[in-house]
N, C-alpha and C. Protein backbone atom coordinates (compact mmCIF):
# COMPACT_ATOMS: atom_id res chain seq x y z
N UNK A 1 -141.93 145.56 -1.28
CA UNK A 1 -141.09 144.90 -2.25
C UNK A 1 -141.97 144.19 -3.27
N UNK A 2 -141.75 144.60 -4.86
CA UNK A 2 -142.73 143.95 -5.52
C UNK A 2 -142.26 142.05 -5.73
N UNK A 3 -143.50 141.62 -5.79
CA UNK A 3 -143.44 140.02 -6.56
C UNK A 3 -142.54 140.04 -7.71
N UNK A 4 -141.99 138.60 -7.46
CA UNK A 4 -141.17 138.03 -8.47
C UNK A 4 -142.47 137.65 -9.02
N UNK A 5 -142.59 137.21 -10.57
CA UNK A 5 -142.96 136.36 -11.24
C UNK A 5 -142.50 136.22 -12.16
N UNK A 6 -143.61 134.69 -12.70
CA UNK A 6 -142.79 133.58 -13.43
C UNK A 6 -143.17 133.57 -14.48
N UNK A 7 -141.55 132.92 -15.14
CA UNK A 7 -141.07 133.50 -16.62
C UNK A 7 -142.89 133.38 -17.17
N UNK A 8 -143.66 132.50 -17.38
CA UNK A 8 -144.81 132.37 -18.20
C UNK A 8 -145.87 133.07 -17.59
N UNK A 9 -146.04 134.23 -16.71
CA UNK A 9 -147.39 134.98 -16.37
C UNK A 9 -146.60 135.90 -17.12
N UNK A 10 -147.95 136.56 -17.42
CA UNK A 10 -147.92 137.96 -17.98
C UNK A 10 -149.34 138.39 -17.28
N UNK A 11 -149.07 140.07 -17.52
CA UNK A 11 -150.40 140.66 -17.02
C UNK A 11 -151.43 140.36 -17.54
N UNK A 12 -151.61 139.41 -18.50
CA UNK A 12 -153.05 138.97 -19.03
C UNK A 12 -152.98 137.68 -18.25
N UNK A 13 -152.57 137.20 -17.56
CA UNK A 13 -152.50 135.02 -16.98
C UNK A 13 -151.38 135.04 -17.87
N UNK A 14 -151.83 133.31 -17.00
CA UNK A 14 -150.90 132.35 -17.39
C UNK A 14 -150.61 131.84 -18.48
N UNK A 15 -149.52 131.81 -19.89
CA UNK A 15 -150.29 131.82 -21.36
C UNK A 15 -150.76 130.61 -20.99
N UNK A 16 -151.51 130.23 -22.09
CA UNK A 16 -152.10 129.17 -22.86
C UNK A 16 -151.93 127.55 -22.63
N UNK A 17 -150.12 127.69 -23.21
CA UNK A 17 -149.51 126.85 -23.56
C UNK A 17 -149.15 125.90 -22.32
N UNK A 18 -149.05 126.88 -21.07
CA UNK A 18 -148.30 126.37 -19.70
C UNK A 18 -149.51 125.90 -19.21
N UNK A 19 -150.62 125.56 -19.20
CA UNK A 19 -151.60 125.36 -18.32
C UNK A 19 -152.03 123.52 -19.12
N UNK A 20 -151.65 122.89 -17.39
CA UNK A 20 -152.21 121.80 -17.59
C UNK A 20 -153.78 121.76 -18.72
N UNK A 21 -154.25 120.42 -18.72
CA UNK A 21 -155.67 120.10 -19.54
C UNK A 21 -157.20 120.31 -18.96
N UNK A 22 -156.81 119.89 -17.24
CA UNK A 22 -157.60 120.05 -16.29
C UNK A 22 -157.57 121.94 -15.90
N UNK A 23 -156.34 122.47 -15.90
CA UNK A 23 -156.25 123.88 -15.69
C UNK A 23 -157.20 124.67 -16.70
N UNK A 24 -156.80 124.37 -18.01
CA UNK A 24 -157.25 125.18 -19.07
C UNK A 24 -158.66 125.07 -19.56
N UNK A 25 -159.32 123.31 -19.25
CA UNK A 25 -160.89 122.98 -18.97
C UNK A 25 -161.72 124.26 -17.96
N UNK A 26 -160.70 124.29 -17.13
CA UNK A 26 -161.36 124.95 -15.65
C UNK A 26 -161.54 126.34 -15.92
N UNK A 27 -160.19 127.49 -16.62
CA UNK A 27 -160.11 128.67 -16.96
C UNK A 27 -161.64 128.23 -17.74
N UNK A 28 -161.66 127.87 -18.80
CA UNK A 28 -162.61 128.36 -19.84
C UNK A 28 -164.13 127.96 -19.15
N UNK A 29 -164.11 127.63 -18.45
CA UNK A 29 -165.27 126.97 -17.93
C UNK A 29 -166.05 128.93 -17.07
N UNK A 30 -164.68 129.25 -16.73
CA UNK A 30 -165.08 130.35 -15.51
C UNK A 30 -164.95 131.51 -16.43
N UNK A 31 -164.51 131.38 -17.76
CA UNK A 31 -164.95 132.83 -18.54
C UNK A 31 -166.17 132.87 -19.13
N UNK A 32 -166.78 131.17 -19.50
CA UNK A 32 -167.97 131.17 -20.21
C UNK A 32 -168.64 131.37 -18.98
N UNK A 33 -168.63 131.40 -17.86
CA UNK A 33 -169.84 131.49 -16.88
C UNK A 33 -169.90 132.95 -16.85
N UNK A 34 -168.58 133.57 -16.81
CA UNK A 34 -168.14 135.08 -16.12
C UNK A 34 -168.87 136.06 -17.68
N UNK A 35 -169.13 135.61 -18.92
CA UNK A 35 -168.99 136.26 -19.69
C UNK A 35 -169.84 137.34 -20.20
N UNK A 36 -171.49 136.63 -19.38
CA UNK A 36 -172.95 137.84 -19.54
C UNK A 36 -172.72 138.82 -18.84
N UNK A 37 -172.05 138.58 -17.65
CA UNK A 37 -172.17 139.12 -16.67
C UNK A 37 -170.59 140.85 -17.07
N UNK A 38 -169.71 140.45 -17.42
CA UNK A 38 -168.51 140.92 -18.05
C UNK A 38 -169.20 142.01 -18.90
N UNK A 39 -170.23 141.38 -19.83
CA UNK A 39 -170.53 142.00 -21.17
C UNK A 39 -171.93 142.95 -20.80
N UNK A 40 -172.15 142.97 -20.08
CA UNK A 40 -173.63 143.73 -19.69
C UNK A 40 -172.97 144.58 -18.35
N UNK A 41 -172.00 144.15 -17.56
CA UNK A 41 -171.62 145.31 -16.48
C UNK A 41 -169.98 145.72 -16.79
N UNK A 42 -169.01 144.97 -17.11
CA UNK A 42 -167.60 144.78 -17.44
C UNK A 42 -167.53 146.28 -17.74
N UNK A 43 -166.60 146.89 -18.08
CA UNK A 43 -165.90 148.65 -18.48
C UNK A 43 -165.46 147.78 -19.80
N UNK A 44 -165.09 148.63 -20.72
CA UNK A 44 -164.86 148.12 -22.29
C UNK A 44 -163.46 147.29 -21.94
N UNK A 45 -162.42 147.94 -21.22
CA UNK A 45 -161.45 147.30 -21.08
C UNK A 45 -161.44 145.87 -20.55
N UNK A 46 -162.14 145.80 -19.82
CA UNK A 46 -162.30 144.49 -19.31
C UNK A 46 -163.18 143.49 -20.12
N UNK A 47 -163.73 143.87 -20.99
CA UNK A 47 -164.89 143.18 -22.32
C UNK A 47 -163.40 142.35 -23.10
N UNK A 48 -162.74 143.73 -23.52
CA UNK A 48 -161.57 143.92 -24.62
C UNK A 48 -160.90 142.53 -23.58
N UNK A 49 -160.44 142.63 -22.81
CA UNK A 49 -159.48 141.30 -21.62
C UNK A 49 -160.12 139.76 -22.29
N UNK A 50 -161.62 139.79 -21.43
CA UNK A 50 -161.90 138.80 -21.42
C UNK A 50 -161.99 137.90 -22.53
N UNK A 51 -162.37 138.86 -23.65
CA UNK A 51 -162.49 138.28 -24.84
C UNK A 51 -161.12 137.35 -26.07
N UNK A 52 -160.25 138.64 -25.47
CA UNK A 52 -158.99 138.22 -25.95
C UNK A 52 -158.81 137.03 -24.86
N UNK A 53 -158.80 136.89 -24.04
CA UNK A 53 -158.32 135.89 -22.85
C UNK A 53 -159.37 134.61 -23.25
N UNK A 54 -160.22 134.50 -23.62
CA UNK A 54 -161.69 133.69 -23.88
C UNK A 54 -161.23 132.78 -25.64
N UNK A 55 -160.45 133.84 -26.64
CA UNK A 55 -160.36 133.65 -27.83
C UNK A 55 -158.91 132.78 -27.69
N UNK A 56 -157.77 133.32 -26.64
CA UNK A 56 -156.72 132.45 -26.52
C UNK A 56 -156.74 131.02 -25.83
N UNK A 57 -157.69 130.76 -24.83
CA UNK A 57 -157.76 129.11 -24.02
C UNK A 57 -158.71 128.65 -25.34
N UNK A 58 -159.65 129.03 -25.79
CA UNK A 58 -160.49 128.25 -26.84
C UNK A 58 -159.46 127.55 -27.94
N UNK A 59 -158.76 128.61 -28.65
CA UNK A 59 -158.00 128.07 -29.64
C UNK A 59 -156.91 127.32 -29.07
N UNK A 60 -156.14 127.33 -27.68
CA UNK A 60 -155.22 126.09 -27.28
C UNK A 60 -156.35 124.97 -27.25
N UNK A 61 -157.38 125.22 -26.70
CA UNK A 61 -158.23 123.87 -26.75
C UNK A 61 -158.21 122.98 -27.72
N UNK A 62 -158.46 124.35 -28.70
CA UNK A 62 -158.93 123.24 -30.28
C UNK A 62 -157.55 122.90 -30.81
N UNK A 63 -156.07 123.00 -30.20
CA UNK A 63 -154.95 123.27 -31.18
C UNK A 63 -154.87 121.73 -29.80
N UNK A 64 -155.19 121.49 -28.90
CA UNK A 64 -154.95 120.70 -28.26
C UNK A 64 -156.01 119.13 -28.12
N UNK A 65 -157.13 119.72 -28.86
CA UNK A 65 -157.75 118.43 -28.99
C UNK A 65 -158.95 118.81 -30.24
N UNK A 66 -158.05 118.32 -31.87
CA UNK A 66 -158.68 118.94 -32.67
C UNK A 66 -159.79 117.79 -32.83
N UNK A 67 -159.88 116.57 -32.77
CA UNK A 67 -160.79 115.53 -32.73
C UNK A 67 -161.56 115.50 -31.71
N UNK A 68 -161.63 116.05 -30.81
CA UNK A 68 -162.53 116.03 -29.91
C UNK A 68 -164.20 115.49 -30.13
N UNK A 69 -165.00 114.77 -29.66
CA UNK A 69 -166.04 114.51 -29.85
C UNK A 69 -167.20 115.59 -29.99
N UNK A 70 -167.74 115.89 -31.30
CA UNK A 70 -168.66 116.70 -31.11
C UNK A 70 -170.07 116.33 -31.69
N UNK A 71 -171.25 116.47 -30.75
CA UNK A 71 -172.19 116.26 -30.53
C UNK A 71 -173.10 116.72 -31.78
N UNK A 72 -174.00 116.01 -32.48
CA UNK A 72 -174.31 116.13 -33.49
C UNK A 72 -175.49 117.01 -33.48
N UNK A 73 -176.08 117.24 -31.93
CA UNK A 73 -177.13 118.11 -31.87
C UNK A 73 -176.92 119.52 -31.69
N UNK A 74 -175.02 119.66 -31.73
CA UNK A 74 -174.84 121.32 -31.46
C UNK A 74 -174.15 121.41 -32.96
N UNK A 75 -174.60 121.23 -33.93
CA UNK A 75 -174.38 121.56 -35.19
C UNK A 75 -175.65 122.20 -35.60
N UNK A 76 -175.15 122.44 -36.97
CA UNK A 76 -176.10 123.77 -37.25
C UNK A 76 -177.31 122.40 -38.01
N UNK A 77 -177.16 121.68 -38.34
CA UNK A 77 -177.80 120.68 -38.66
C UNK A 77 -179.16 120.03 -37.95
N UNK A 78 -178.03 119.77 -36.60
CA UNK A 78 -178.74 119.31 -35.51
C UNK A 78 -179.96 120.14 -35.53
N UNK A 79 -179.74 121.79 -35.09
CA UNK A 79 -180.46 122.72 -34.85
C UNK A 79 -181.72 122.83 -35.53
N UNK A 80 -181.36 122.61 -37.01
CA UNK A 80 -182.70 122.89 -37.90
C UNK A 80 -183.47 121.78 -37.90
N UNK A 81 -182.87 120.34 -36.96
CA UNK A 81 -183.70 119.21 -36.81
C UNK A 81 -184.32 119.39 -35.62
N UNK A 82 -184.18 119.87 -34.65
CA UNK A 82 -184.67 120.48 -33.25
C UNK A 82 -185.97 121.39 -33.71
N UNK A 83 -185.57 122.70 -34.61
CA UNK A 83 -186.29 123.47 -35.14
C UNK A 83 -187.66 122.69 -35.35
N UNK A 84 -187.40 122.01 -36.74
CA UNK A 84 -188.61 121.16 -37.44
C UNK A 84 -189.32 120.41 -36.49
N UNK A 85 -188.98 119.48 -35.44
CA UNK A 85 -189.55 118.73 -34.85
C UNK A 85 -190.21 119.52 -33.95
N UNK A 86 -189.90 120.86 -33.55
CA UNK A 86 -190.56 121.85 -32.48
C UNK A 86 -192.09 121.97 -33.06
N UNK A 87 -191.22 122.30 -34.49
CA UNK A 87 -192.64 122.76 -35.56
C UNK A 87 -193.44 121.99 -35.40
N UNK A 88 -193.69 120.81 -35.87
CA UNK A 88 -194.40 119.42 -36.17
C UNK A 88 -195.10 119.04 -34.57
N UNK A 89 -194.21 118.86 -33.34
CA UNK A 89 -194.80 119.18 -32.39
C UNK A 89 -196.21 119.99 -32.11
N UNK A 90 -195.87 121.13 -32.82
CA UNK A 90 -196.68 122.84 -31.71
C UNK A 90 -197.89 122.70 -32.93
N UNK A 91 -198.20 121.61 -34.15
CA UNK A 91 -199.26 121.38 -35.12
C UNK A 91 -200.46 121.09 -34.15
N UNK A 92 -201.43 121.35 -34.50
CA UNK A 92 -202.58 120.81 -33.63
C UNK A 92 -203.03 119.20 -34.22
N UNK A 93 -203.63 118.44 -33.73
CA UNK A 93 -204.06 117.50 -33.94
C UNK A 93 -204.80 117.05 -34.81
């Protein structure tokens, strides 16, 4: 006898929208870990899944916490200040 399920699963999960803050932290947490691994062994279909599934919790994220604190060293800014100081570092004496 097949499973009932509920009104909000679909064969891709649970959408978006229905998943607690702690739920939807946790999903995205286990696609960014799952995702080298997906993309270097995964079948295309399952690339094609994850990605769509990866592109939908990201954007509830950001549609759910557009102020969120972001760290001034993961800007592209930051980066080219990381860069330079590497530089200036690796100078000889």
């Amino acid at each position: 006898m097949p499973h009932a399920t509920a009104p909000h699963t679909r064969p891709e999960g649970i959408s978006p929208h229905a998943l607690g803050n702690d739920t939807l932290l946790h999903e995205l947490e286990q696609l960014h870990r799952t995702r080298h691994e997906t993309f270097l062994y995964g079948s295309e279909e399952a690339l094609k899944r994850h990605t769509l599934r990866t592109g939908q919790l990201e954007a509830e994220f950001l549609h759910r916490f557009p102020n969120r604190q972001v760290t001034a060293a993961r800007t592209r800014a930051g980066a080219r200040a990381r860069e330079a100081a590497a530089r200036v570092e690796s100078l000889p004496e």
